[in-house]
Protein backbone atom coordinates (compact mmCIF):
# COMPACT_ATOMS: atom_id res chain seq x y z
CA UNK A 1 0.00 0.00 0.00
CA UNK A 2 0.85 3.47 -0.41
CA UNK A 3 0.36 6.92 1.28
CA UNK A 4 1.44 10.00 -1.30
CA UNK A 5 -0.18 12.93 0.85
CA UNK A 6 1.61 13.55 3.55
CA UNK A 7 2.53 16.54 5.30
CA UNK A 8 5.61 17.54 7.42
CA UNK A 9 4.03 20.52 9.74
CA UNK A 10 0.74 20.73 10.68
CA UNK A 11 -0.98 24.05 9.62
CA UNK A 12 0.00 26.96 11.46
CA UNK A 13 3.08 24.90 12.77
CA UNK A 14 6.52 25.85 12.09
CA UNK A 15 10.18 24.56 12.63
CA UNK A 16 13.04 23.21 11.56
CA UNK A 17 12.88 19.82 9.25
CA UNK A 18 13.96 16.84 11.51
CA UNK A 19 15.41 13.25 10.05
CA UNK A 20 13.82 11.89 12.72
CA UNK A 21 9.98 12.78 12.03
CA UNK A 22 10.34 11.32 8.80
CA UNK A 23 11.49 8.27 10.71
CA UNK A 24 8.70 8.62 12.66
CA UNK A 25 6.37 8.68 9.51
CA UNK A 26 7.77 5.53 8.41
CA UNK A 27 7.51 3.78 11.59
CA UNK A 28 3.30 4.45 11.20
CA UNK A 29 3.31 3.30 7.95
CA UNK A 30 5.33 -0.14 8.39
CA UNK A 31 2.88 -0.60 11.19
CA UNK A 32 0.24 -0.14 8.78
CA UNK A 33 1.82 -2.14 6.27
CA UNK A 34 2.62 0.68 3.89
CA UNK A 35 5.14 -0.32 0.75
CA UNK A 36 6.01 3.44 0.56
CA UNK A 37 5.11 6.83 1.82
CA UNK A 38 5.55 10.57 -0.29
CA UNK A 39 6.35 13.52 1.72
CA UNK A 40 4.06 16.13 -0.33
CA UNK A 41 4.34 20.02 1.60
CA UNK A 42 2.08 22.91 0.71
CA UNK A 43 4.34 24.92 -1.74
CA UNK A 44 3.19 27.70 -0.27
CA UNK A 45 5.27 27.17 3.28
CA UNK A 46 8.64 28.05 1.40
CA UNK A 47 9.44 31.69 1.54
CA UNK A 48 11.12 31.51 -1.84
CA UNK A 49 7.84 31.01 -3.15
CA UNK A 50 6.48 34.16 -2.39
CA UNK A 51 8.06 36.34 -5.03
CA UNK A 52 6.64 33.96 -7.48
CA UNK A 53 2.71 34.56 -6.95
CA UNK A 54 3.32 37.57 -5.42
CA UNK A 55 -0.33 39.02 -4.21
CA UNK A 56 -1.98 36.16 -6.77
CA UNK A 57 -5.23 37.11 -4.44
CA UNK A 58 -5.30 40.62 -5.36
CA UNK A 59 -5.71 39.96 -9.10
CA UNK A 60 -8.59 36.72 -8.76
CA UNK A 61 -11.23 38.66 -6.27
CA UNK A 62 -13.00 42.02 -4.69
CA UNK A 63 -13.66 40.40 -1.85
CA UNK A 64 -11.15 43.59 0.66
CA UNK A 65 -12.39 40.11 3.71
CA UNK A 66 -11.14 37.73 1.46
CA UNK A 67 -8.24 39.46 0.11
CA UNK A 68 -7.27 39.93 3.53
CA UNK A 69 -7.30 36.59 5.00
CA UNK A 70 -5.67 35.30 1.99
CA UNK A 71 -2.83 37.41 2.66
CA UNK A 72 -2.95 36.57 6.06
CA UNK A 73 -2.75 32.83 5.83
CA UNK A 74 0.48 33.13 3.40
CA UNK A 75 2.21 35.29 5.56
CA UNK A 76 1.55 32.28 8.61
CA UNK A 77 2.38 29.38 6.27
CA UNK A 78 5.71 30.72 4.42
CA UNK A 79 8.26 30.12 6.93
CA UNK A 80 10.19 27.29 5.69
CA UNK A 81 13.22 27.25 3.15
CA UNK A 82 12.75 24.96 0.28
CA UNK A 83 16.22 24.30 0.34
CA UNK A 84 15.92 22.80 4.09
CA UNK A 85 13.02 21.02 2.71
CA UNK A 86 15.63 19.82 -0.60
CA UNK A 87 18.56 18.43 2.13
CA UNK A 88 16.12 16.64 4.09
CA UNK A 89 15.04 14.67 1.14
CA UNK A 90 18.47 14.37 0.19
CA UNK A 91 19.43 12.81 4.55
CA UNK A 92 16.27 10.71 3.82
CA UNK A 93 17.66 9.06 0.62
CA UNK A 94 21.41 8.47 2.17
CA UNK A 95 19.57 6.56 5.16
CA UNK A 96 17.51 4.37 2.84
CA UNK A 97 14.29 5.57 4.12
CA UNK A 98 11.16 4.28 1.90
CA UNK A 99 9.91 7.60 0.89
CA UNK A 100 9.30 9.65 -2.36
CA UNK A 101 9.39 13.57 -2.59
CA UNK A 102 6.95 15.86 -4.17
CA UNK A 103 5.34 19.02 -3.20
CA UNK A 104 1.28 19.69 -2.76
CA UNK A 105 0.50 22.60 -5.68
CA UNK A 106 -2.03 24.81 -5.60
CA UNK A 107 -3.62 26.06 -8.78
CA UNK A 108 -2.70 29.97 -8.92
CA UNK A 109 -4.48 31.65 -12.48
CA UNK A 110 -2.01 33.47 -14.47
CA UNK A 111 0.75 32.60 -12.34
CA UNK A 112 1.44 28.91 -13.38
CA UNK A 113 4.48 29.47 -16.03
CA UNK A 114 5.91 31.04 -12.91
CA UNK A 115 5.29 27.93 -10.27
CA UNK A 116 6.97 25.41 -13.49
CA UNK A 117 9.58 27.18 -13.55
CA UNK A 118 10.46 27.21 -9.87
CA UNK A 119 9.63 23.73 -9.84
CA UNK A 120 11.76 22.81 -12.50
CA UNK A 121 15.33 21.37 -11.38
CA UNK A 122 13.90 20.47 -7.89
CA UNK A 123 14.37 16.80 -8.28
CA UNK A 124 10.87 16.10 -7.11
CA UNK A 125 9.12 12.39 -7.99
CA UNK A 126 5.69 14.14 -7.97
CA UNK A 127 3.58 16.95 -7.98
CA UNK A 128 0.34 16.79 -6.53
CA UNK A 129 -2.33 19.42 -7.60
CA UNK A 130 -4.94 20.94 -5.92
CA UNK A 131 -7.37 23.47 -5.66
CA UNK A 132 -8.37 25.38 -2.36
CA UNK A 133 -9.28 28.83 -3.87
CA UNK A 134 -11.96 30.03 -5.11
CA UNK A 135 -10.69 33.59 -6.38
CA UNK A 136 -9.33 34.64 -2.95
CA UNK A 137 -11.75 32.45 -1.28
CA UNK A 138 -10.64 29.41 1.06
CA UNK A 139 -13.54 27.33 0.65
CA UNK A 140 -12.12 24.71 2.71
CA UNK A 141 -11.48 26.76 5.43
CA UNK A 142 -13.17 27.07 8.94
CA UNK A 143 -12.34 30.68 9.03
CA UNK A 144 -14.43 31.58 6.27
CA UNK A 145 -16.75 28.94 6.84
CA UNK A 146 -19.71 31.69 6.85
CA UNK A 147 -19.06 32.22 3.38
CA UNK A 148 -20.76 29.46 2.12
CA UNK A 149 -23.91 30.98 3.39
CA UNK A 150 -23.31 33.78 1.01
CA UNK A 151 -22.96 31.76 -2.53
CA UNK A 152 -24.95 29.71 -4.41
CA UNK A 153 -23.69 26.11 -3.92
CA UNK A 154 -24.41 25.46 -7.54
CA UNK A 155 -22.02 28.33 -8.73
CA UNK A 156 -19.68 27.12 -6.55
CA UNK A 157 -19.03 23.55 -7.27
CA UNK A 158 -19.23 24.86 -11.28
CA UNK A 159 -16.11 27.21 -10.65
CA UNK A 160 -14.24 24.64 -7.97
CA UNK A 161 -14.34 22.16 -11.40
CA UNK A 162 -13.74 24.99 -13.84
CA UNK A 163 -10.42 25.84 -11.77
CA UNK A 164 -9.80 22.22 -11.43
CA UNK A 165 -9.89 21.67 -15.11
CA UNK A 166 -7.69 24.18 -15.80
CA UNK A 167 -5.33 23.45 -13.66
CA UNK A 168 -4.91 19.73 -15.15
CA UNK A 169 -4.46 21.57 -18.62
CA UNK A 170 -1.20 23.31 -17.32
CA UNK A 171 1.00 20.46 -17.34
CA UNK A 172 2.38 21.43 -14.04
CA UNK A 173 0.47 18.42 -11.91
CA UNK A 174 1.43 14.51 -11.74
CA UNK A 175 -1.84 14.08 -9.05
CA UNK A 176 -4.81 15.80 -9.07
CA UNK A 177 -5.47 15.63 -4.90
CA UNK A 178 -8.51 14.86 -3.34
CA UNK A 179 -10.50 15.94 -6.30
CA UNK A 180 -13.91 16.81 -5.51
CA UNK A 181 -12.36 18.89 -2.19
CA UNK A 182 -15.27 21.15 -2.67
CA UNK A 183 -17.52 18.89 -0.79
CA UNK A 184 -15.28 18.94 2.33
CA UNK A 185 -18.23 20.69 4.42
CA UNK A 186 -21.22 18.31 3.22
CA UNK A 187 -22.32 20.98 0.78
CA UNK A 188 -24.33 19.28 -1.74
CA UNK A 189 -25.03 21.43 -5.36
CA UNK A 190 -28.62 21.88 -5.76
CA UNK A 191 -29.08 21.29 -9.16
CA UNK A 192 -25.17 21.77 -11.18
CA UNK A 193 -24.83 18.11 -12.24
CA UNK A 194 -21.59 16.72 -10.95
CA UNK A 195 -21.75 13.34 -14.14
CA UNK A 196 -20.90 15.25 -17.37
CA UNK A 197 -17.87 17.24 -15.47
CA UNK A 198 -17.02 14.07 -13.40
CA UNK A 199 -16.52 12.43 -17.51
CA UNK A 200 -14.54 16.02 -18.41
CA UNK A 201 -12.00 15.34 -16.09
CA UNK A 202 -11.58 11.66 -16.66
CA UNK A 203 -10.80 12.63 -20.27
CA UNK A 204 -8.63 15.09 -19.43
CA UNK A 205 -6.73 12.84 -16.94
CA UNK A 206 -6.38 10.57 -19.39
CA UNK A 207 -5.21 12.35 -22.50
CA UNK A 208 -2.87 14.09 -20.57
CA UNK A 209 -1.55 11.31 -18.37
CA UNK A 210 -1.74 13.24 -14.99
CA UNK A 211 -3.25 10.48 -11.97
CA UNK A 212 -6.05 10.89 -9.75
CA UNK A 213 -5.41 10.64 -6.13
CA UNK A 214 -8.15 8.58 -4.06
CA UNK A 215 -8.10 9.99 -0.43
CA UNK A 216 -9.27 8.66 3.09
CA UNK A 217 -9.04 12.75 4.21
CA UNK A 218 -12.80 12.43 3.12
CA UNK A 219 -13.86 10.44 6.09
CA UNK A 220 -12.32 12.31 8.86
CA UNK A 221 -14.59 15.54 7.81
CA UNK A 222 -18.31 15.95 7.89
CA UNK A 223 -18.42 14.77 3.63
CA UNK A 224 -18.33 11.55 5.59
CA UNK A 225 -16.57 10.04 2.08
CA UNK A 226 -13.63 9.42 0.32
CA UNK A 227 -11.88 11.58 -2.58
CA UNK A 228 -13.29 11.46 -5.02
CA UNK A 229 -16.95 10.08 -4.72
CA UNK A 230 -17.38 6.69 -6.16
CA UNK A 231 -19.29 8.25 -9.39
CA UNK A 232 -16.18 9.64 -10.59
CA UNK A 233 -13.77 7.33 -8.98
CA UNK A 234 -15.67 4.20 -11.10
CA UNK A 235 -15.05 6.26 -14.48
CA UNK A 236 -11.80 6.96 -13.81
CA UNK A 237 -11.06 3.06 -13.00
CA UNK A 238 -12.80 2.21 -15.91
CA UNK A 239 -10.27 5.00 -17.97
CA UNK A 240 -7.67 3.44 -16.99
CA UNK A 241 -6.58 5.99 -15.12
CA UNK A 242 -3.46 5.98 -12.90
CA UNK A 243 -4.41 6.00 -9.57
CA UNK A 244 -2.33 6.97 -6.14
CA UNK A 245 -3.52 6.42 -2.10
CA UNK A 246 -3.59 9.07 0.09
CA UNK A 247 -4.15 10.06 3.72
CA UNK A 248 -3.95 13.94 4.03
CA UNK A 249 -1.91 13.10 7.29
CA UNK A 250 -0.27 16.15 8.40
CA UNK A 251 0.69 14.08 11.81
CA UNK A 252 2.17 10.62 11.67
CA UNK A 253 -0.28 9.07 13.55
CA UNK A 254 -2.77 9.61 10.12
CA UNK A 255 0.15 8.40 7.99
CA UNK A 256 -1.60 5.59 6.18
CA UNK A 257 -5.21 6.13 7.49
CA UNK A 258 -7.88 3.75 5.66
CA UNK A 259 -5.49 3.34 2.73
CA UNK A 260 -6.62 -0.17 2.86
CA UNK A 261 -10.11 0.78 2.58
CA UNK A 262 -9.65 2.66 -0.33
CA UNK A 263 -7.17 0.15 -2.15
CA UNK A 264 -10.49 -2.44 -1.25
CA UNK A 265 -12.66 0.00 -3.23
CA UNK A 266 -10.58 0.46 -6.03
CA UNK A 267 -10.37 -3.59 -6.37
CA UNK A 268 -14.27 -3.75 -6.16
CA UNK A 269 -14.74 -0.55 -8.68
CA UNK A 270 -12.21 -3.52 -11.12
CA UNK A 271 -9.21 -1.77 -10.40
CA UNK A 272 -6.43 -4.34 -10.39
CA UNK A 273 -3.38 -1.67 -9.45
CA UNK A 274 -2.28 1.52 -7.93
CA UNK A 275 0.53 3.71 -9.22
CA UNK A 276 4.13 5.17 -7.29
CA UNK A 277 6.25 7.47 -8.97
CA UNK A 278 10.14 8.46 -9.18
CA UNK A 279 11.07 11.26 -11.34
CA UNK A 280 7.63 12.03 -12.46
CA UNK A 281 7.57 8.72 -13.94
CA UNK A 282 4.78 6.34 -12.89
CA UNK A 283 5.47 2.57 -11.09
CA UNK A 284 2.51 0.44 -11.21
CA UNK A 285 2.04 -1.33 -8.30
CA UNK A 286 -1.04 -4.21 -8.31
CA UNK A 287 -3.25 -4.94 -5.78
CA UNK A 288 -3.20 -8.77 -5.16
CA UNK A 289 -0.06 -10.88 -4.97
CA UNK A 290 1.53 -9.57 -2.25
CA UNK A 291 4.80 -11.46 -0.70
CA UNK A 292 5.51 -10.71 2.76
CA UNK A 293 8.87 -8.84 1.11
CA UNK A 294 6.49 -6.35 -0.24
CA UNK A 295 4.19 -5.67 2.32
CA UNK A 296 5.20 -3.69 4.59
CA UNK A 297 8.36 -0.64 4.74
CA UNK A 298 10.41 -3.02 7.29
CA UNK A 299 12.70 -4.07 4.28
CA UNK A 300 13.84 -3.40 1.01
CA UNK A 301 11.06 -3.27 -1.29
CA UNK A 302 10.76 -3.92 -5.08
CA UNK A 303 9.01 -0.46 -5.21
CA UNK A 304 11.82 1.06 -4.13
CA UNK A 305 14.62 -0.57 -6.55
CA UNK A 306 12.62 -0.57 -9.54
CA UNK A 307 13.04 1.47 -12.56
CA UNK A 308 9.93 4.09 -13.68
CA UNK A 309 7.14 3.21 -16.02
CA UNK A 310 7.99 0.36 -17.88
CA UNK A 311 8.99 -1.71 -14.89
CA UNK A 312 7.51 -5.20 -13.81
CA UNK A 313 4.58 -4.80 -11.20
CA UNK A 314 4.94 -4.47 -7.85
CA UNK A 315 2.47 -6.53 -5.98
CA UNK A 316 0.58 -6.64 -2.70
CA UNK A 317 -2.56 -7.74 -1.43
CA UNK A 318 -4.73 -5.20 1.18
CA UNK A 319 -4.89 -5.67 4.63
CA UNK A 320 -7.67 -6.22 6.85
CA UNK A 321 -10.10 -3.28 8.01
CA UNK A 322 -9.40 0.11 8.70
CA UNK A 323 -7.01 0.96 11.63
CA UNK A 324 -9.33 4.17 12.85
């Protein structure tokens, strides 16, 4: 099994990158018989990354509230140095440790030339994408909670997918993270039809090769589901499409949370494999078969020696029901 959301810091947390919490990362997942686990930070922590969207906010919304606690929220999260962030990868590697770099992207309108470039020459197996803005709007977020009061759910989830299509046409993404997010709060759309963009971004995903992560996060908020919804997570099994596991942790003790759940799903959906990545480069990694070798991040495993796309298939079979 695999877990490629996970965060170092929780939000509104801030410190120096340890060795020893990403040891303690892996030590949850072997004990929930995870193959692997990708370390996958908010770009927006690293101060460097501030001079590339600038005041993004200022040029997507009116909103003087919103624009605000936008601001706000950047100026808490950027503390870290994506170098820091580079050498711990680097320590992580040189000890062995079963783990897989990439950094959680937001989608930021007219600034995404910008965010490829200053992810380019990272050295980065993945890039997850996301969307948590809505103009300067943090839909996911308790402190603007009240704004949902304001809009017409309808309008919303049609610009959440708008933004989320776009976003998969930039290139810039090897995930698309927890993809219907916009239903975090139970907010249901009263009449916008979720099926005919649900079988936009399946074709999208699949002409342009970028996964689709599938996300226990959904569970532990009041959606009281997994990402994405099983109407769009059947199409895109039935695509083809690759798919990744995913907790959302951002404390070890979530590292790995349900991922056997949703690899159980998948297999009932007819999905016969999940996908890893190095360099950008998807590993597929099947669902039944498993060795003991394989099983669990105690050893070696063939995940982590083999070659990208192209490779033979890692196998594993699920575990038994969820841990929480």
């Amino acid at each position: 099994m695999l877990d490629y959301h996970i965060h170092y810091h929780r939000h509104g947390e801030s410190g120096p990158y340890r060795l020893e919490r990403v040891r303690d990362i892996c030590s949850f997942a072997a004990e929930r018989g995870l193959l692997e686990v990708g370390l996958s930070e908010h770009i927006f922590r690293f101060v460097e990354f501030r001079e590339v969207v600038r005041d993004w906010w200022n040029h997507t919304d009116d909103d003087p509230r919103l624009k605000d606690h936008c601001r706000q929220y950047f100026d808490e999260h950027a503390t870290q140095s994506i170098s820091d962030y580079l050498d711990l990868a680097a320590q992580a590697r040189a000890c062995g440790l079963p783990v897989v770099w990439g950094l959680e992207v937001d989608y930021y309108p007219g600034r995404m030339e910008a965010v490829a470039d200053f992810l380019a020459g990272l050295g980065l197996d993945y890039v997850l994408g996301s969307v948590h803005w809505i103009g300067a709007w943090g839909f996911d977020n308790e402190d603007v909670l009240d704004e949902w009061e304001q809009r017409d759910p309808d309008e919303v989830y049609r610009r959440y997918y708008e933004l989320l299509l776009e976003l998969a046409g930039t290139g810039v993404p090897t995930v698309l993270a927890h993809p219907d997010l916009v239903k975090k709060f139970g907010h249901a759309p009263r009449s916008f039809d979720t099926s005919e963009v649900f079988s936009d971004l399946v074709e999208v995903c699949k002409s342009t090769g970028i996964g689709l992560e599938v996300s226990s996060a959904g569970w532990r908020v009041p959606a009281g589901e997994q990402y994405p919804a099983v109407q769009l997570l059947e199409r895109a099994v039935a695509a083809g499409l690759r798919l990744t596991t995913a907790s959302d942790a951002h404390v070890p003790e979530l590292v790995g949370h349900r991922v056997d759940d949703l690899c159980r799903l998948i297999g009932d959906l007819g999905g016969d494999r999940i996908y890893g990545y190095r360099h950008g480069e998807a590993v597929p990694v099947a669902l039944e078969g498993a060795s003991d070798r394989t099983s669990s991040l105690g050893g070696e495993s063939d995940l982590s020696r083999s070659s990208p796309a192209g490779s033979e298939t890692v196998s594993y079979r699920p575990h038994g029901d969820g841990e929480l």
